[in-house]
Protein backbone atom coordinates (compact mmCIF):
# COMPACT_ATOMS: atom_id res chain seq x y z
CA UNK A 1 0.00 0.00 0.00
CA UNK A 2 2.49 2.40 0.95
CA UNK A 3 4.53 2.02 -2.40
CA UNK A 4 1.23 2.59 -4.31
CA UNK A 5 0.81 5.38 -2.48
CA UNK A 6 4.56 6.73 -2.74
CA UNK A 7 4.24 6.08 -6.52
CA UNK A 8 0.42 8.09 -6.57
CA UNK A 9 2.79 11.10 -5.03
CA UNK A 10 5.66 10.85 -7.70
CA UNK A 11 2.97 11.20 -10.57
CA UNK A 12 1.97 14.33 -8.66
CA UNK A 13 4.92 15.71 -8.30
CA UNK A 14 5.87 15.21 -11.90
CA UNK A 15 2.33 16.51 -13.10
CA UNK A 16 3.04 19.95 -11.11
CA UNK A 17 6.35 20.81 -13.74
CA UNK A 18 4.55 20.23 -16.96
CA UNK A 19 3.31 23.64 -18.65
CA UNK A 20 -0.24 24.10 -18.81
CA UNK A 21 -1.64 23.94 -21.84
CA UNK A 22 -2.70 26.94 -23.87
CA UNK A 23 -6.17 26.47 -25.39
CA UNK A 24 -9.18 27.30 -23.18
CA UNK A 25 -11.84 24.90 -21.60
CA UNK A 26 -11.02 22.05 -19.71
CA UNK A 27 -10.85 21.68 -16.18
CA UNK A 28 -7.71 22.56 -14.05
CA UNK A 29 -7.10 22.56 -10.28
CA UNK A 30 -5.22 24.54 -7.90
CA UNK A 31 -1.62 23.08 -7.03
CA UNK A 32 0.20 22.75 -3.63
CA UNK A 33 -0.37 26.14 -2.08
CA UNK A 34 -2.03 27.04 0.81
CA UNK A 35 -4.44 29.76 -0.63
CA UNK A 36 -4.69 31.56 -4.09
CA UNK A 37 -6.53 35.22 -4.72
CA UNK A 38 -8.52 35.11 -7.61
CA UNK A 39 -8.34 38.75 -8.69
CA UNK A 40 -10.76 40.92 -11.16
CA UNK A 41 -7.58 41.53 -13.99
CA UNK A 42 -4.84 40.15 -14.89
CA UNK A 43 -2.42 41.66 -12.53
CA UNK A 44 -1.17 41.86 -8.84
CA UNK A 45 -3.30 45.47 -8.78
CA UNK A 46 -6.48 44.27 -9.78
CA UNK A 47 -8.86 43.58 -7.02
CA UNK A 48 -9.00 40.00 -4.93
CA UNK A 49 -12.76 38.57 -5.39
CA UNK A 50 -11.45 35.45 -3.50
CA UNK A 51 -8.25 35.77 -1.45
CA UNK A 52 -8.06 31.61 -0.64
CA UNK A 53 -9.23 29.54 -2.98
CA UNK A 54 -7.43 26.12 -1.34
CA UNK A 55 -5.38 23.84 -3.09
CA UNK A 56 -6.67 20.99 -5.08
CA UNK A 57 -9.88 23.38 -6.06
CA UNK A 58 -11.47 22.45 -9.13
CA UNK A 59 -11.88 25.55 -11.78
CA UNK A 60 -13.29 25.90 -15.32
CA UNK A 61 -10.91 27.17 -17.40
CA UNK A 62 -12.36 30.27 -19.02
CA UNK A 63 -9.34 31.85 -21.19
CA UNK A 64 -5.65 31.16 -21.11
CA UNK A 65 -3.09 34.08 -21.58
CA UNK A 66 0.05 32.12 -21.18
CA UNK A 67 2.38 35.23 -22.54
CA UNK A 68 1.10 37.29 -19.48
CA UNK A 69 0.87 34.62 -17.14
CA UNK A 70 -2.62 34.37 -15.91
CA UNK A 71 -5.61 32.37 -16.47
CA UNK A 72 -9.25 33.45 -16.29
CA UNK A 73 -11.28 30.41 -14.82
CA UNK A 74 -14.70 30.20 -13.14
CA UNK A 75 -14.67 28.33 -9.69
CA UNK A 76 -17.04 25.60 -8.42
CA UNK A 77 -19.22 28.71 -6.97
CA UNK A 78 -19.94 30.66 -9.94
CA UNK A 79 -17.57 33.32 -9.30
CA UNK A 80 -15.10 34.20 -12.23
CA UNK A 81 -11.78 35.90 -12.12
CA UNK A 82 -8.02 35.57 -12.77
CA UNK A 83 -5.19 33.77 -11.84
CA UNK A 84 -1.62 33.02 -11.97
CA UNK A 85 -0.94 30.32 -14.27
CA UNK A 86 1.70 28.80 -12.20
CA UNK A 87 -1.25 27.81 -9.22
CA UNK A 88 -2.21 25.96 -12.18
CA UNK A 89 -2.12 22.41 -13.17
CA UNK A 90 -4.04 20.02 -15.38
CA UNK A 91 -4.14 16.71 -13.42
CA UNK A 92 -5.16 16.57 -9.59
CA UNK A 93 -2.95 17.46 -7.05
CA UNK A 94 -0.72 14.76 -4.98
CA UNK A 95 -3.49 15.40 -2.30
CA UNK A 96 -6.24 14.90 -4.20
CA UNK A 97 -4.92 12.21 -5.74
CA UNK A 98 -3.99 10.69 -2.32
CA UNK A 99 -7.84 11.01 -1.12
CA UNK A 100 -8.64 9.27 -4.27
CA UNK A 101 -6.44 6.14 -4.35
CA UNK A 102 -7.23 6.13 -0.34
CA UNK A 103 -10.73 6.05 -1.21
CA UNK A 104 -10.13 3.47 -3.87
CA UNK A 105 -8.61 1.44 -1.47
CA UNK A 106 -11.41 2.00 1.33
CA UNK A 107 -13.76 0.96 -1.32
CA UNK A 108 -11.41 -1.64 -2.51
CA UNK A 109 -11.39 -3.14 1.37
CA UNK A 110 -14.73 -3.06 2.02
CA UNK A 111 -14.74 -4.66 -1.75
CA UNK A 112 -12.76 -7.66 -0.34
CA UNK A 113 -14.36 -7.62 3.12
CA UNK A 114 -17.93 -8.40 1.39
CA UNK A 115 -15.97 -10.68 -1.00
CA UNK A 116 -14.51 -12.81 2.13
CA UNK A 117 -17.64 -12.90 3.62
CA UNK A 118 -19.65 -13.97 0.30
CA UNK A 119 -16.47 -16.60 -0.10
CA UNK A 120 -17.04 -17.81 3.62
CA UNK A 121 -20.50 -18.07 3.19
CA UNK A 122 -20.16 -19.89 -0.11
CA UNK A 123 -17.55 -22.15 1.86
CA UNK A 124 -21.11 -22.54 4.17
CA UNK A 125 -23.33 -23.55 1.91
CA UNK A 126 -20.88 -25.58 0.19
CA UNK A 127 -19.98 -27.47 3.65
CA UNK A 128 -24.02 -28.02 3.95
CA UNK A 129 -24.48 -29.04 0.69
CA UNK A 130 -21.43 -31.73 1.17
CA UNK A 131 -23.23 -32.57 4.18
CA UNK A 132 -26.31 -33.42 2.30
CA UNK A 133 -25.10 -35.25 -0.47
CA UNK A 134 -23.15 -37.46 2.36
CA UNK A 135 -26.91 -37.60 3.89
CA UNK A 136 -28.28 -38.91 0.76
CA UNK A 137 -25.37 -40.86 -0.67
CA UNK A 138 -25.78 -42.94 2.99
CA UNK A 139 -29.91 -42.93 2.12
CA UNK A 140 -29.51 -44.01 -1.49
CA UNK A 141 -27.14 -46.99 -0.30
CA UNK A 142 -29.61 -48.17 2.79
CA UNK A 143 -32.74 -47.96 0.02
CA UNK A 144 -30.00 -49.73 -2.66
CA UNK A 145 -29.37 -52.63 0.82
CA UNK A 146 -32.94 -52.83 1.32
CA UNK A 147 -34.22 -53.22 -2.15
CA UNK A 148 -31.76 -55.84 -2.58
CA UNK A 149 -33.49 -57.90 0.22
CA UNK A 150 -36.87 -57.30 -0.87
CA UNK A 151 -35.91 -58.68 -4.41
CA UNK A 152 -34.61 -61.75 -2.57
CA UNK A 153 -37.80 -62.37 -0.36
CA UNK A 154 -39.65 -61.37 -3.88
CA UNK A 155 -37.89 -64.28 -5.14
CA UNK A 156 -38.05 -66.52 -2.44
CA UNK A 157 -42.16 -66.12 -2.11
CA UNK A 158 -42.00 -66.56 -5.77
CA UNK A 159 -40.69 -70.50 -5.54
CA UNK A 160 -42.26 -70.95 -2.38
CA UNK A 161 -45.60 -70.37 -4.38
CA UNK A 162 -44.10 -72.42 -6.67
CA UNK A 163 -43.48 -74.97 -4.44
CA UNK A 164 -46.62 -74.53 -2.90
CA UNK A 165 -48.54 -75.31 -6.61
CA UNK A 166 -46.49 -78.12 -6.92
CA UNK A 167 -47.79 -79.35 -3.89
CA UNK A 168 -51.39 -78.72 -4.42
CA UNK A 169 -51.28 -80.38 -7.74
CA UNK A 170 -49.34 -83.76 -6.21
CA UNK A 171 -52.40 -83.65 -3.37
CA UNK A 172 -54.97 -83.61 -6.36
CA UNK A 173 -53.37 -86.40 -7.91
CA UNK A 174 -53.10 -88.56 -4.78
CA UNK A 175 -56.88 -87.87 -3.98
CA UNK A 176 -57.72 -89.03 -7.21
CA UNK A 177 -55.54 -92.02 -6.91
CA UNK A 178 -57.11 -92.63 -3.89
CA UNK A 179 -60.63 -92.10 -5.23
CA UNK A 180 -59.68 -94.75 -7.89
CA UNK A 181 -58.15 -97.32 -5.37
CA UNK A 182 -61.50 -96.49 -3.24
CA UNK A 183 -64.12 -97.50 -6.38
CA UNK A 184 -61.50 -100.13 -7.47
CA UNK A 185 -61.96 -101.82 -3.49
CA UNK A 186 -65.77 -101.42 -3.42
CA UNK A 187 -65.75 -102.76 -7.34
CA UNK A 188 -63.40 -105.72 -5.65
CA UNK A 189 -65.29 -106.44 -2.73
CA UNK A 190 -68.91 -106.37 -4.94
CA UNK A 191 -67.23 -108.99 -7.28
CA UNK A 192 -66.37 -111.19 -4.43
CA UNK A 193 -69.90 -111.39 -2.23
CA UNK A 194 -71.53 -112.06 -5.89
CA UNK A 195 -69.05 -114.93 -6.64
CA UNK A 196 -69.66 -116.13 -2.94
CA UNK A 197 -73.53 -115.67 -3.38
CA UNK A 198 -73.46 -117.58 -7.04
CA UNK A 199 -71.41 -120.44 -5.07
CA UNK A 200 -74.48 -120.55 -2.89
CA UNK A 201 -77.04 -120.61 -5.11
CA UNK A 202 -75.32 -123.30 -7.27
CA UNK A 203 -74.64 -125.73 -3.96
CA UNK A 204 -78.94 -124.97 -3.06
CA UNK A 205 -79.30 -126.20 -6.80
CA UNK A 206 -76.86 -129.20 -7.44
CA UNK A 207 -78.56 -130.42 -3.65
CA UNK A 208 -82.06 -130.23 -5.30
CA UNK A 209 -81.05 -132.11 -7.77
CA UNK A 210 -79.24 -134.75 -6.24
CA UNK A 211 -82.40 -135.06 -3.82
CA UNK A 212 -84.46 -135.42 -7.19
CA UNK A 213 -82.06 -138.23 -8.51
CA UNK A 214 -80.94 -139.79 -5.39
CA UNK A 215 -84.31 -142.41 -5.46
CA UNK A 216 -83.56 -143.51 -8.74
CA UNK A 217 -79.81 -144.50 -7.82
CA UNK A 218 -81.17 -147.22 -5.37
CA UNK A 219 -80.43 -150.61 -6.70
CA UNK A 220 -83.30 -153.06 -7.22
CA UNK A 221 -84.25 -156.40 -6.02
CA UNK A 222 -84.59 -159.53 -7.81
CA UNK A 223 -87.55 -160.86 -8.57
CA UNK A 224 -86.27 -164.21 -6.91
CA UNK A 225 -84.98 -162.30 -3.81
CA UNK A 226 -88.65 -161.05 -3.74
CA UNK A 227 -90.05 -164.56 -4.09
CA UNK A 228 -88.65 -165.25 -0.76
């Protein structure tokens, strides 16, 4: 800062011993003195209308008389008279200059003060939002974990239902194989107490029938035995 500075009040300095220039208009300023009269002619005998305009005042240039020496300008209050051309420069004084670059660098500071806060709260929001991604890369991996399982019991109740049809359809076939070994026994068992009853009925009949023949198988007596 301070070389700035020292290098601000060099320029100055070196601005002070150039010649001013010798057209009218423009804008020129007062140079390192303490007070300048701004008098009604162009001469030491012509009335002062100001006797202290300060340095670094800002004055219209009005006319330029550069052989004579003086310089009619107007100053920042309306009020127009002559001065020496040598109070006169064209750039701003070293003190002017010097509030200038120290305002620069107020505004400058405050400049980077509001930029170090807007950085640190950047840094903030970028700490949250690094927070929250953390938050939601932990979220995304627990919903990742648990979709994971839910795919696996997903599978699992899928072959257990398959399983479960399997079953079902083996326990249809064993009823009807049982329904068939069931009609198959009572076919079985009719078969048998008809064959038994058929036995029956043909012992009943072959008995009739021997009783019917069994008179006629007697032998017979001879006439002589008879005779007897």
């Amino acid at each position: 800062m301070m070389k700035s500075l020292t290098s601000l009040l060099a320029v100055a300095l070196l601005a002070t011993t150039l010649p001013a220039s010798a057209q009218s208009g423009g804008t020129r300023y007062i140079t390192d003195q303490l007070h300048v009269p701004l008098r009604s002619g162009k001469g030491n005998q012509f009335r002062i209308l100001n006797s202290g305009l300060p340095s670094g005042t800002k004055l219209t240039l009005l006319e330029d008389a550069p052989e004579e020496g003086w310089a009619r300008v107007r100053t920042p209050g309306g009020e127009e008279g002559w001065v020496r051309r040598q109070y006169l420069v064209s750039d701003p004084v070293a003190s002017i200059k010097l509030e200038r670059a120290q305002a620069n660098l107020d505004r400058f500071e405050k400049m980077e003060g509001n930029l170090g806060g807007e950085v640190r709260r950047l840094e903030a929001e970028n700490q949250q939002l690094e927070t929250a991604l953390d938050k939601q890369e932990a979220r995304s991996a627990q919903l990742a974990k648990e979709l994971k399982e839910l795919k696996k019991l997903s599978a699992d109740a899928v072959a257990l239902n398959q399983r479960h049809q399997k079953l079902l359809n083996q326990h249809e076939l064993l009823k009807q194989e049982q329904a068939m070994a069931e009609a198959e026994i009572q076919r079985l068992s009719g078969s048998e107490s008809h064959k038994w009853y058929m036995y029956g009925a043909m012992s009943v009949g072959l008995g009739a029938i021997l009783a019917m023949i069994a008179p006629h198988l007697r032998p017979r007596r001879r006439r002589s035995e008879w005779a007897n």
